[in-house]
C-alpha atoms as a PDB file:
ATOM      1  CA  UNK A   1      36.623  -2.008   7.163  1.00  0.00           C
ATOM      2  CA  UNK A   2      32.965  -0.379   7.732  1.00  0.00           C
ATOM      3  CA  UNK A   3      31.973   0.049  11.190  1.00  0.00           C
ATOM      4  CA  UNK A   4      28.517   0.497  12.183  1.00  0.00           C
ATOM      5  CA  UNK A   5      27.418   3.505  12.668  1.00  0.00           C
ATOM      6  CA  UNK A   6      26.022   5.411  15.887  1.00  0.00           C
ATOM      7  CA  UNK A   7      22.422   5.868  14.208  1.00  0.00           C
ATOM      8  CA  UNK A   8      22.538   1.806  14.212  1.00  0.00           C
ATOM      9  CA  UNK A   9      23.345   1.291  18.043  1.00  0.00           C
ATOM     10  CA  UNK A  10      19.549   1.512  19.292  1.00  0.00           C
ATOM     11  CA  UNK A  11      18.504  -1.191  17.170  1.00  0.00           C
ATOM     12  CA  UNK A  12      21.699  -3.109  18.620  1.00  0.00           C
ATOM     13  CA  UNK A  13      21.028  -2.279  22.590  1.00  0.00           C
ATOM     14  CA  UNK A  14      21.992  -5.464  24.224  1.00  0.00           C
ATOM     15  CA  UNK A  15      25.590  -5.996  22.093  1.00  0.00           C
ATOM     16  CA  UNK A  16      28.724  -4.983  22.435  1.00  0.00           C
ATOM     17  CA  UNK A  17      28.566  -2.889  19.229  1.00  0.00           C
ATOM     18  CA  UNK A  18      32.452  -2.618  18.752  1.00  0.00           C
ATOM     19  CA  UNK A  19      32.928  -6.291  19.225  1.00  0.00           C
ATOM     20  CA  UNK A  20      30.477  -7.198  16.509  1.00  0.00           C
ATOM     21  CA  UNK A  21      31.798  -8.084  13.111  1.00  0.00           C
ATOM     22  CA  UNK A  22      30.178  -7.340  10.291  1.00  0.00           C
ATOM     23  CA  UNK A  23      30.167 -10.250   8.286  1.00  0.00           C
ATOM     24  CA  UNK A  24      30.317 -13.098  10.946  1.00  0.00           C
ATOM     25  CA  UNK A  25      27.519 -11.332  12.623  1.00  0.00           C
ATOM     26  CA  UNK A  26      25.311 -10.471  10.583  1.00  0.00           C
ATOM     27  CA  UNK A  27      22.564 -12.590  11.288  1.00  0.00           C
ATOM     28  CA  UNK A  28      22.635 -10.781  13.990  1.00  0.00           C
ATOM     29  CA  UNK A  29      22.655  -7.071  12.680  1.00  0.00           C
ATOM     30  CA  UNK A  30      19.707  -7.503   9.763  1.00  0.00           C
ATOM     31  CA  UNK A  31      17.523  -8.944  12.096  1.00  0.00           C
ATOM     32  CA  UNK A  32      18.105  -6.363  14.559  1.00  0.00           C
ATOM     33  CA  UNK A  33      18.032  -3.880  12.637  1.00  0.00           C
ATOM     34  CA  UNK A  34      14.954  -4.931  10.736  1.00  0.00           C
ATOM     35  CA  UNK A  35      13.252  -5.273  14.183  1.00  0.00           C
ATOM     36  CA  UNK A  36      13.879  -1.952  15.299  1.00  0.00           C
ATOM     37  CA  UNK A  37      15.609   0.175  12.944  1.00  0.00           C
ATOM     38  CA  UNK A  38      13.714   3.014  11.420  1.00  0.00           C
ATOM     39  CA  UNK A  39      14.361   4.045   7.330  1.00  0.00           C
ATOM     40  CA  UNK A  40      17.663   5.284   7.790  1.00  0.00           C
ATOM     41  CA  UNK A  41      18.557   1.888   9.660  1.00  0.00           C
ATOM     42  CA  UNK A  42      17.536   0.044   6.919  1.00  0.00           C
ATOM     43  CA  UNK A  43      18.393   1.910   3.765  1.00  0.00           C
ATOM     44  CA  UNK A  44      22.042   1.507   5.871  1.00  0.00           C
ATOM     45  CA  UNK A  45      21.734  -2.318   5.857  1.00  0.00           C
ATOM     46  CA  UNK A  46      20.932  -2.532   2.354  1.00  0.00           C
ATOM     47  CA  UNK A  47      24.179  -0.728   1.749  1.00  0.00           C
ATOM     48  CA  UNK A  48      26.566  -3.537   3.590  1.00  0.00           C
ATOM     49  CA  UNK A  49      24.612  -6.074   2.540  1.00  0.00           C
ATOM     50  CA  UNK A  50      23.262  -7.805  -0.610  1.00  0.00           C
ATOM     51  CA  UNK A  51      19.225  -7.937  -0.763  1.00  0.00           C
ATOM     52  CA  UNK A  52      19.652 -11.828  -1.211  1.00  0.00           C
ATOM     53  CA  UNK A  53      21.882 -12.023   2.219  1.00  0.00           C
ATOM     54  CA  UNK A  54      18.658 -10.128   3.931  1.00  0.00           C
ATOM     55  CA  UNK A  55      16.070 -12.432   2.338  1.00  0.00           C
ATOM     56  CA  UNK A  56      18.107 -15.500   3.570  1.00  0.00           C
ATOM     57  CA  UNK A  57      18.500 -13.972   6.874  1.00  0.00           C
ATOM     58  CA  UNK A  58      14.506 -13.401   6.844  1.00  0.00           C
ATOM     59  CA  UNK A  59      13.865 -17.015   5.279  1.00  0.00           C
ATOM     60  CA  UNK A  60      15.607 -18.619   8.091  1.00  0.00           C
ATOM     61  CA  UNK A  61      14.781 -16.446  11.686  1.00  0.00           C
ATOM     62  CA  UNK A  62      16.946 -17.341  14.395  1.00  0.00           C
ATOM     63  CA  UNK A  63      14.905 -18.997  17.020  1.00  0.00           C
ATOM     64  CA  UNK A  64      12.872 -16.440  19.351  1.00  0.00           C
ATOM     65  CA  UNK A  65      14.759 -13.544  17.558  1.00  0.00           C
ATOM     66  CA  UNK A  66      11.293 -12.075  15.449  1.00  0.00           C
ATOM     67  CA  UNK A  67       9.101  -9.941  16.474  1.00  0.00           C
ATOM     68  CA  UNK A  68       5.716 -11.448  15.165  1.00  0.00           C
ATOM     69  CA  UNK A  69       4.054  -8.360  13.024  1.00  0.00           C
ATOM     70  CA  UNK A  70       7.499  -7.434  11.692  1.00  0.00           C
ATOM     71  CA  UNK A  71       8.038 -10.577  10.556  1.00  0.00           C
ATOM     72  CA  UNK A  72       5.098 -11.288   9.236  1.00  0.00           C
ATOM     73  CA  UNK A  73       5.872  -7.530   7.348  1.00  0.00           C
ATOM     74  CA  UNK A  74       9.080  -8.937   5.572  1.00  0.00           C
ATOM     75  CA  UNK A  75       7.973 -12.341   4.807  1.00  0.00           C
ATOM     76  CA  UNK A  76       5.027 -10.633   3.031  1.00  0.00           C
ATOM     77  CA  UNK A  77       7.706  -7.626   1.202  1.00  0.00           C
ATOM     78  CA  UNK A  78      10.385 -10.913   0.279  1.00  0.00           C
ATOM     79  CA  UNK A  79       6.983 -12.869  -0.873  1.00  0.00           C
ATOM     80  CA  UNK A  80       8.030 -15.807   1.463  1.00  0.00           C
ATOM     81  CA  UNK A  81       6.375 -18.073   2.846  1.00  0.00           C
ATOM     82  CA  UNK A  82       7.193 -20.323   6.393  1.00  0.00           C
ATOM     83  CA  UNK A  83       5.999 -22.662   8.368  1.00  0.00           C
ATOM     84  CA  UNK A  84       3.757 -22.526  10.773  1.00  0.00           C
ATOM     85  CA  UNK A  85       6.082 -24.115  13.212  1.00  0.00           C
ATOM     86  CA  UNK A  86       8.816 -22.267  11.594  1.00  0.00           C
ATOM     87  CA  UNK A  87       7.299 -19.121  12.295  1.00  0.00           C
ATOM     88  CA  UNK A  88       6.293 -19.906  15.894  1.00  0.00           C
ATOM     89  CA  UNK A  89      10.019 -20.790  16.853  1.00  0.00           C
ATOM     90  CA  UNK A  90      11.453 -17.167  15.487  1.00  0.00           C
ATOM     91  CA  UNK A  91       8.463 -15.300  16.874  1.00  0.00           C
ATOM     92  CA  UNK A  92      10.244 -13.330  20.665  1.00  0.00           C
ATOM     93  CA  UNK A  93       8.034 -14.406  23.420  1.00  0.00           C
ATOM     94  CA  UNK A  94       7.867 -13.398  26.691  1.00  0.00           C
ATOM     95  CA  UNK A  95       5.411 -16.567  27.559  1.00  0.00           C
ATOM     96  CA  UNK A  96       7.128 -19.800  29.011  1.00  0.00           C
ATOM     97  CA  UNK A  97       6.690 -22.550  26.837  1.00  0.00           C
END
């Protein structure tokens, strides 16, 4: 099985990287690592994972997971569109709502 590698942990800061599982986390893992990770962090991703599993991960953000401009940055690269309330919801915000 493919662990993830050491280059991947700073996009991953807040998990407990040997407990995560590839596959039943990785919701988890593209968005993080599309957050944060650099070029080598993503050509990685794109190597466990399909480009179709990424878009769907991207299509449907996990709740207050997003960073706004990097969203916005793979929505426009996928040519996706979402919702404005959509959007809002997967956008990280420090602000109490």
């Amino acid at each position: 099985m493919k662990k993830i590698p050491p280059y991947i942990a700073s996009c991953l800061w807040s998990y407990d990287i040997p407990k995560l599982d590839l596959q039943k986390d990785k919701e988890i893992i593209i968005a993080q690592v599309l957050n944060y990770g650099d070029l080598k962090a993503i050509k990685w991703l794109y190597k466990i994972y399909p480009e179709q599993v990424i878009k769907e991960v991207v299509k449907n953000p996990r709740r207050g997971f997003w960073l706004k401009k990097v969203l916005n940055f793979w929505l426009a690269l996928f040519n996706m569109h979402l919702s404005n309330k959509k959007t809002a919801k997967a956008i990280l915000s420090i602000e109490p709502q």
